[in-house]
PDB file of N, CA and C in Angstrom:
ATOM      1  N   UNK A   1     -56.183 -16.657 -29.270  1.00  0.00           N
ATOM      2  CA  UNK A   1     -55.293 -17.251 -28.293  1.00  0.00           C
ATOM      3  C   UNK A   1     -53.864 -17.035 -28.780  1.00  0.00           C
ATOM      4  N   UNK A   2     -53.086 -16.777 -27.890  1.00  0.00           N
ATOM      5  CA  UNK A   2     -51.830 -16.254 -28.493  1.00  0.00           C
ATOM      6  C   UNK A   2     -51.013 -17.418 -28.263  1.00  0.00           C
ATOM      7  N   UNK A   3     -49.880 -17.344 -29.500  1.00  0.00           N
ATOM      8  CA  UNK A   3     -49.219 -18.829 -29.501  1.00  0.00           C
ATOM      9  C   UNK A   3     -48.387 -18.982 -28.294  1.00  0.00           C
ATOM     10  N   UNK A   4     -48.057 -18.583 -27.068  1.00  0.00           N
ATOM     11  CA  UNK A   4     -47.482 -19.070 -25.743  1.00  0.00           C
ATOM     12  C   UNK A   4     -49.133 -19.685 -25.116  1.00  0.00           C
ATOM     13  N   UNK A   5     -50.322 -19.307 -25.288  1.00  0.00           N
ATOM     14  CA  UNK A   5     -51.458 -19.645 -24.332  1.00  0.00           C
ATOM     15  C   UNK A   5     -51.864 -20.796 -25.264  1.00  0.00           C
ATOM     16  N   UNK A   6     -51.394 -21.161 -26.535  1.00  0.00           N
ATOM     17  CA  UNK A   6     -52.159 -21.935 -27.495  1.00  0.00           C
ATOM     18  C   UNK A   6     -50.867 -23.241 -27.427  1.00  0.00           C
ATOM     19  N   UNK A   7     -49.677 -23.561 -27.174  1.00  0.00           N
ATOM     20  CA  UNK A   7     -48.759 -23.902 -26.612  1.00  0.00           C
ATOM     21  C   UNK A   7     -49.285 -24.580 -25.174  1.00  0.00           C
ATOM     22  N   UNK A   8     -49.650 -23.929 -24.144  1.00  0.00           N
ATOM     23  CA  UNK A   8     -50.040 -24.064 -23.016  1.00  0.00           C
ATOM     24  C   UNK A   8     -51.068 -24.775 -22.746  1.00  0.00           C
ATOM     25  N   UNK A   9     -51.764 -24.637 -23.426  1.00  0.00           N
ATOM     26  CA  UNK A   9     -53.679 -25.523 -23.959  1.00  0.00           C
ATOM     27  C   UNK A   9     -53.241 -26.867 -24.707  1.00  0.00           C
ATOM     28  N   UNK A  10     -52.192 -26.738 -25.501  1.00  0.00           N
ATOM     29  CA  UNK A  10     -52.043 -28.450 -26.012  1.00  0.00           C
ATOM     30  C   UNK A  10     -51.461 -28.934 -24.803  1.00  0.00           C
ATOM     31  N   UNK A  11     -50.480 -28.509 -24.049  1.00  0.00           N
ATOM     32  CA  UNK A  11     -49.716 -29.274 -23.223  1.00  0.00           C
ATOM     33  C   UNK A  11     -50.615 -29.858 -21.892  1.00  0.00           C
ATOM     34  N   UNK A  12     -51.819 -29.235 -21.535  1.00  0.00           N
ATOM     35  CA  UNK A  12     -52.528 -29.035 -20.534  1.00  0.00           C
ATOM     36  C   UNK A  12     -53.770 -30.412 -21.333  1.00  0.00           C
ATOM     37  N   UNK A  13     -53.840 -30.014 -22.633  1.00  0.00           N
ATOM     38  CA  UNK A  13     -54.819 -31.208 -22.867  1.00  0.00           C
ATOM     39  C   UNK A  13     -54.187 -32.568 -22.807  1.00  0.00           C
ATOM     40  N   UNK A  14     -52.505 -32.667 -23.049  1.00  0.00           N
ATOM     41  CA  UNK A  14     -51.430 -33.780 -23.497  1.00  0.00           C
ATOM     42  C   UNK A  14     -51.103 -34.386 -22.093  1.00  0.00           C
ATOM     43  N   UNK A  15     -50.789 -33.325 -21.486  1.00  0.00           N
ATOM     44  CA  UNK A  15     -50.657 -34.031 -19.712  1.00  0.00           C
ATOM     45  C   UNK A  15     -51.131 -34.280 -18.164  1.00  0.00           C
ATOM     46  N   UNK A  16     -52.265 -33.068 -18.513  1.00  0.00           N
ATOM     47  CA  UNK A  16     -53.245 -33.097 -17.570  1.00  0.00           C
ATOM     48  C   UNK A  16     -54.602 -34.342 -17.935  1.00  0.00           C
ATOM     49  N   UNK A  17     -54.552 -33.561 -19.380  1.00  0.00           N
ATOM     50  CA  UNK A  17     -56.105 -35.060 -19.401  1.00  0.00           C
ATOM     51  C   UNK A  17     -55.724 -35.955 -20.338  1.00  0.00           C
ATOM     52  N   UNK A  18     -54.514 -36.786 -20.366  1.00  0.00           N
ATOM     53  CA  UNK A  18     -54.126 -37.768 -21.455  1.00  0.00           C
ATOM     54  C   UNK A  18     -54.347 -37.435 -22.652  1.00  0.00           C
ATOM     55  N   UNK A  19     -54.935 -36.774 -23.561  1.00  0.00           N
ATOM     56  CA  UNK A  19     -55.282 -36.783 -24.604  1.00  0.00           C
ATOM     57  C   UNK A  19     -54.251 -36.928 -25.585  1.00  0.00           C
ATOM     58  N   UNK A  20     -54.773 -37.828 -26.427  1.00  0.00           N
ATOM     59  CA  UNK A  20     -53.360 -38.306 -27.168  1.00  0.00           C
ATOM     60  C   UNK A  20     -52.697 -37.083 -28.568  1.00  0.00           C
ATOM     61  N   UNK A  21     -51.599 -37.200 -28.952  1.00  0.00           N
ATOM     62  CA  UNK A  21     -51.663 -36.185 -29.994  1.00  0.00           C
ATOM     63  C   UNK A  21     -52.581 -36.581 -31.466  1.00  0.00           C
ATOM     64  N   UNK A  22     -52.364 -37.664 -31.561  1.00  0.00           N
ATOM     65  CA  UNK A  22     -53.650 -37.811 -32.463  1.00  0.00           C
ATOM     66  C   UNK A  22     -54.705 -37.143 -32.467  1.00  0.00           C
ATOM     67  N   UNK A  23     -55.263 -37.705 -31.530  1.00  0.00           N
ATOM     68  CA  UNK A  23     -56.885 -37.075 -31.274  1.00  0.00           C
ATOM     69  C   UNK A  23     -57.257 -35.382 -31.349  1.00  0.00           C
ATOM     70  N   UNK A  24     -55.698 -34.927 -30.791  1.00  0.00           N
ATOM     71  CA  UNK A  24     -55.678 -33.251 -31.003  1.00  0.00           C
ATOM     72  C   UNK A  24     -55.302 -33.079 -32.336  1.00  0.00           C
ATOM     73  N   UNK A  25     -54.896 -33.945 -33.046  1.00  0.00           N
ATOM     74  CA  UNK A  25     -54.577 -33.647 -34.590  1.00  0.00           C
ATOM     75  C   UNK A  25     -55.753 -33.914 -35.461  1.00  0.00           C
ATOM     76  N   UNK A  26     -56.425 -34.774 -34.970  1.00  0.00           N
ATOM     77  CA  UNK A  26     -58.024 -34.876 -35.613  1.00  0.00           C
ATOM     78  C   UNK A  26     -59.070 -33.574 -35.038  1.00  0.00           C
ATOM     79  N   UNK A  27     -58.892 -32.942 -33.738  1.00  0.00           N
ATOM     80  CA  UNK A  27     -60.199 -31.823 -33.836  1.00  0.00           C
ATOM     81  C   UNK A  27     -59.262 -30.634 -34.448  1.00  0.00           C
ATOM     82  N   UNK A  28     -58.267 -30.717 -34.486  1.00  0.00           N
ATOM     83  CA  UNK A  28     -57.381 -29.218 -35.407  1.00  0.00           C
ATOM     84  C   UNK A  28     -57.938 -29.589 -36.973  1.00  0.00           C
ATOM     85  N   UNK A  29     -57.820 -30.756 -37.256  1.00  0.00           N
ATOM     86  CA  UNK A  29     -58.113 -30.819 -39.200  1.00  0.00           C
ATOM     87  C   UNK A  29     -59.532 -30.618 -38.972  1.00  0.00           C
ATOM     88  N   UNK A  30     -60.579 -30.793 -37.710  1.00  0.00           N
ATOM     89  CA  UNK A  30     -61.886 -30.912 -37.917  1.00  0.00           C
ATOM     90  C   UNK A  30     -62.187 -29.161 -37.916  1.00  0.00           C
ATOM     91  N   UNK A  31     -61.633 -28.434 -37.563  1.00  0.00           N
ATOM     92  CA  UNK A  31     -61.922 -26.915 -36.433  1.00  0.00           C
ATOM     93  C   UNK A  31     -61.064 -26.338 -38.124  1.00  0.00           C
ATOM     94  N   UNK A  32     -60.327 -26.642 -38.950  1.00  0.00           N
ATOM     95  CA  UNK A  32     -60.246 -25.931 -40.356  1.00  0.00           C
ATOM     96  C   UNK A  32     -61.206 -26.149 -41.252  1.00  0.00           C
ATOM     97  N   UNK A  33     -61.932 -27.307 -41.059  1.00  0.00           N
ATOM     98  CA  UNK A  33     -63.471 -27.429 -41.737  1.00  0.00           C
ATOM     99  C   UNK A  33     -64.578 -26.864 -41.496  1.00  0.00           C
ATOM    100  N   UNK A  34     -64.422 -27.036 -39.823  1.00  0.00           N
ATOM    101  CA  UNK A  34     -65.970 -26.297 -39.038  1.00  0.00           C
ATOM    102  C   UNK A  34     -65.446 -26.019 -38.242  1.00  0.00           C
ATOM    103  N   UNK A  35     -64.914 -24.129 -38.975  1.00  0.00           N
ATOM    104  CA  UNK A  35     -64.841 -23.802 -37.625  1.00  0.00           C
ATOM    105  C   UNK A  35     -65.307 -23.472 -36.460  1.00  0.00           C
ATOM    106  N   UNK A  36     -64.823 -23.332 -34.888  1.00  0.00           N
ATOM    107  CA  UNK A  36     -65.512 -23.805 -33.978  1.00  0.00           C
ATOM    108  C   UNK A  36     -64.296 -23.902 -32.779  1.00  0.00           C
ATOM    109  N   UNK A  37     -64.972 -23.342 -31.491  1.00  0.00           N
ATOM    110  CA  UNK A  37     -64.055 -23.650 -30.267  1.00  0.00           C
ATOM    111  C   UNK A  37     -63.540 -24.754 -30.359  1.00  0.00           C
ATOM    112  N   UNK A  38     -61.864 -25.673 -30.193  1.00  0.00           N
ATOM    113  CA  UNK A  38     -61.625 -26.780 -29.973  1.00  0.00           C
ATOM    114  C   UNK A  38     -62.257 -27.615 -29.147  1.00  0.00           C
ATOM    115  N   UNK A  39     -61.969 -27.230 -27.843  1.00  0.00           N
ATOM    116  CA  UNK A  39     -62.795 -27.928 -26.834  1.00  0.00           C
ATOM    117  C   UNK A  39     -64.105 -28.603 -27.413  1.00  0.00           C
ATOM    118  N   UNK A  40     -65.330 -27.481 -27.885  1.00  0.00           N
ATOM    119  CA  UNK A  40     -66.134 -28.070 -28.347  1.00  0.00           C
ATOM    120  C   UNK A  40     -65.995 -29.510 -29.407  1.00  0.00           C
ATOM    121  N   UNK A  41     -65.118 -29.350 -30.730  1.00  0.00           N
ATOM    122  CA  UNK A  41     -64.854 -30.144 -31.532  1.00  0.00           C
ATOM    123  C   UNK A  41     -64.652 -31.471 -30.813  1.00  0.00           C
ATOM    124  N   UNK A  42     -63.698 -31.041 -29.800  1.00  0.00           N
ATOM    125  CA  UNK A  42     -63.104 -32.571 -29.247  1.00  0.00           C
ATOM    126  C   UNK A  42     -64.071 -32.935 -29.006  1.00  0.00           C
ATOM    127  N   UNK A  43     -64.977 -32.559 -28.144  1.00  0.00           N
ATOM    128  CA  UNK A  43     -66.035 -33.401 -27.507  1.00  0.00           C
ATOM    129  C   UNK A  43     -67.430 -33.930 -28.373  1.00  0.00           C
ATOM    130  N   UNK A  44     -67.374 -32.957 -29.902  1.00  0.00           N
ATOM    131  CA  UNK A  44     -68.655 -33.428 -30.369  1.00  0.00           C
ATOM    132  C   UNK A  44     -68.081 -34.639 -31.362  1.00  0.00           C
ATOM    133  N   UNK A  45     -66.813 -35.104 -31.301  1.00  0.00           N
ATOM    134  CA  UNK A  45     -66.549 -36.060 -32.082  1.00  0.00           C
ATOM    135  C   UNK A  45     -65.659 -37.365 -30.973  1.00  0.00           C
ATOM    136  N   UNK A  46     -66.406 -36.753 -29.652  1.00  0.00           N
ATOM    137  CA  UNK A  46     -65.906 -37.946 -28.642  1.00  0.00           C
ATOM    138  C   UNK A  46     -64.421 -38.320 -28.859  1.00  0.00           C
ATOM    139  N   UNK A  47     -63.855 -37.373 -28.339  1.00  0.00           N
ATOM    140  CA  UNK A  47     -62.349 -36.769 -28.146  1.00  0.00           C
ATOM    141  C   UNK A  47     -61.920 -37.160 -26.568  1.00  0.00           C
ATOM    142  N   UNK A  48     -62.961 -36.375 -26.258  1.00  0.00           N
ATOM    143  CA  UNK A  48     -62.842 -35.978 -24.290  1.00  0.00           C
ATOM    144  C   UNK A  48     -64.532 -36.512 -24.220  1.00  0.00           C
ATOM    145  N   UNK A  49     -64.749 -36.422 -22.890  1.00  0.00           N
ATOM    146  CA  UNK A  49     -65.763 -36.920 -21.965  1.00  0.00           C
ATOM    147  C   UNK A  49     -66.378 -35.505 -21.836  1.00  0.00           C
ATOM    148  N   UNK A  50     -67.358 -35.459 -20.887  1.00  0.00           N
ATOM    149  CA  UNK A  50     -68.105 -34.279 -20.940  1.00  0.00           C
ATOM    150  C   UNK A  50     -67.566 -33.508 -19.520  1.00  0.00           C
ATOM    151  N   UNK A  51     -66.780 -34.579 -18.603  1.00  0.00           N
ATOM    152  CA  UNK A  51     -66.262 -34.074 -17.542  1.00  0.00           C
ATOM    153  C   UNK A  51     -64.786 -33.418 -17.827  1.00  0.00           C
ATOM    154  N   UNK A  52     -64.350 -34.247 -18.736  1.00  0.00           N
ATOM    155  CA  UNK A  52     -62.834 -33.570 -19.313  1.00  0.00           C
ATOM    156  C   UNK A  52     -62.823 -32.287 -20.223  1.00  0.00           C
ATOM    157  N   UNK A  53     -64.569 -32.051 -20.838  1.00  0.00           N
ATOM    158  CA  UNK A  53     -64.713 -30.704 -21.664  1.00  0.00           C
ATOM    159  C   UNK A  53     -64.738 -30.284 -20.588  1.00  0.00           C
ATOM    160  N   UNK A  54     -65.398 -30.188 -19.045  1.00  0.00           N
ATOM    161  CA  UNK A  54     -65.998 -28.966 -17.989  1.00  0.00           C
ATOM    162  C   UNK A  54     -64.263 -28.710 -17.682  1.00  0.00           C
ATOM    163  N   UNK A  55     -63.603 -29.783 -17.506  1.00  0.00           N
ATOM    164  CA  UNK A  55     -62.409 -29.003 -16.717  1.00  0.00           C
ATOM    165  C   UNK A  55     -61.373 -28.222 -17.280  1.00  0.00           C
ATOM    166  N   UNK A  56     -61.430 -28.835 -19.281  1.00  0.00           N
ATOM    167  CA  UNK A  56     -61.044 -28.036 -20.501  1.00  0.00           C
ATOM    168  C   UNK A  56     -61.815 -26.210 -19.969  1.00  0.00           C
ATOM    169  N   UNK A  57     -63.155 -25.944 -19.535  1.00  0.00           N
ATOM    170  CA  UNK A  57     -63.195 -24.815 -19.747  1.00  0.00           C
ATOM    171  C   UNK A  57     -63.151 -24.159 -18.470  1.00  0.00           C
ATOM    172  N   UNK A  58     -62.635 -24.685 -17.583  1.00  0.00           N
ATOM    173  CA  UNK A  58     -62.314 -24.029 -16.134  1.00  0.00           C
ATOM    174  C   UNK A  58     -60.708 -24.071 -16.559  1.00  0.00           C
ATOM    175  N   UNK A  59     -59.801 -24.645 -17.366  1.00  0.00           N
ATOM    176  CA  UNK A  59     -59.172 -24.347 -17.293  1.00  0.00           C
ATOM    177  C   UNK A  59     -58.698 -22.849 -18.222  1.00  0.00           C
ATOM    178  N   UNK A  60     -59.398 -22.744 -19.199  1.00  0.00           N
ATOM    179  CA  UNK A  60     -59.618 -21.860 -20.066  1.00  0.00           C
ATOM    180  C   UNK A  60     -60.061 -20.435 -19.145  1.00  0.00           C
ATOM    181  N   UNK A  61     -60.975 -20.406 -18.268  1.00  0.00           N
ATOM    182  CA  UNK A  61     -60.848 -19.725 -17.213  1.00  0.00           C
ATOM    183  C   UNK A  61     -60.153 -18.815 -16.814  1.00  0.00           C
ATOM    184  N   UNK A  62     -59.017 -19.482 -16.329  1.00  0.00           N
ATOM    185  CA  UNK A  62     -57.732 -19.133 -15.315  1.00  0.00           C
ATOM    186  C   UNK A  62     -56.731 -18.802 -16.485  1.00  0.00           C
ATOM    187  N   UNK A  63     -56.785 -18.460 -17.767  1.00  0.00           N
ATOM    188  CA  UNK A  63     -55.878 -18.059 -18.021  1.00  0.00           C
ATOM    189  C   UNK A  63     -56.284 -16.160 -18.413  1.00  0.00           C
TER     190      UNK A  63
END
């Protein structure tokens, strides 16, 4: 992901689906341990909902 689309993906997780910066600062330290799609991380450590991962990867989609 290139850093303008990786830029674009925090802001989209920060204002589209609330996600707090915390919580994106906990699956980034988790995703240098195991690494692993974010999206996924968030959700296997109950980050996001399972409806906020589907729209995480429709949005992933469209880019």
């Amino acid at each position: 992901m290139s850093p303008l689309t990786y830029s674009r993906f925090i802001s989209f997780l920060q204002e589209d689906l609330a996600i707090s910066t915390a919580s994106i600062a906990v699956a980034l330290r988790r995703s240098e341990q195991n690494p692993g799609p974010l999206p996924m991380i968030l959700w296997q450590y109950g980050l996001v909902t399972i409806e906020q991962l589907d729209k995480i990867y429709d949005w992933l989609e469209t880019i």
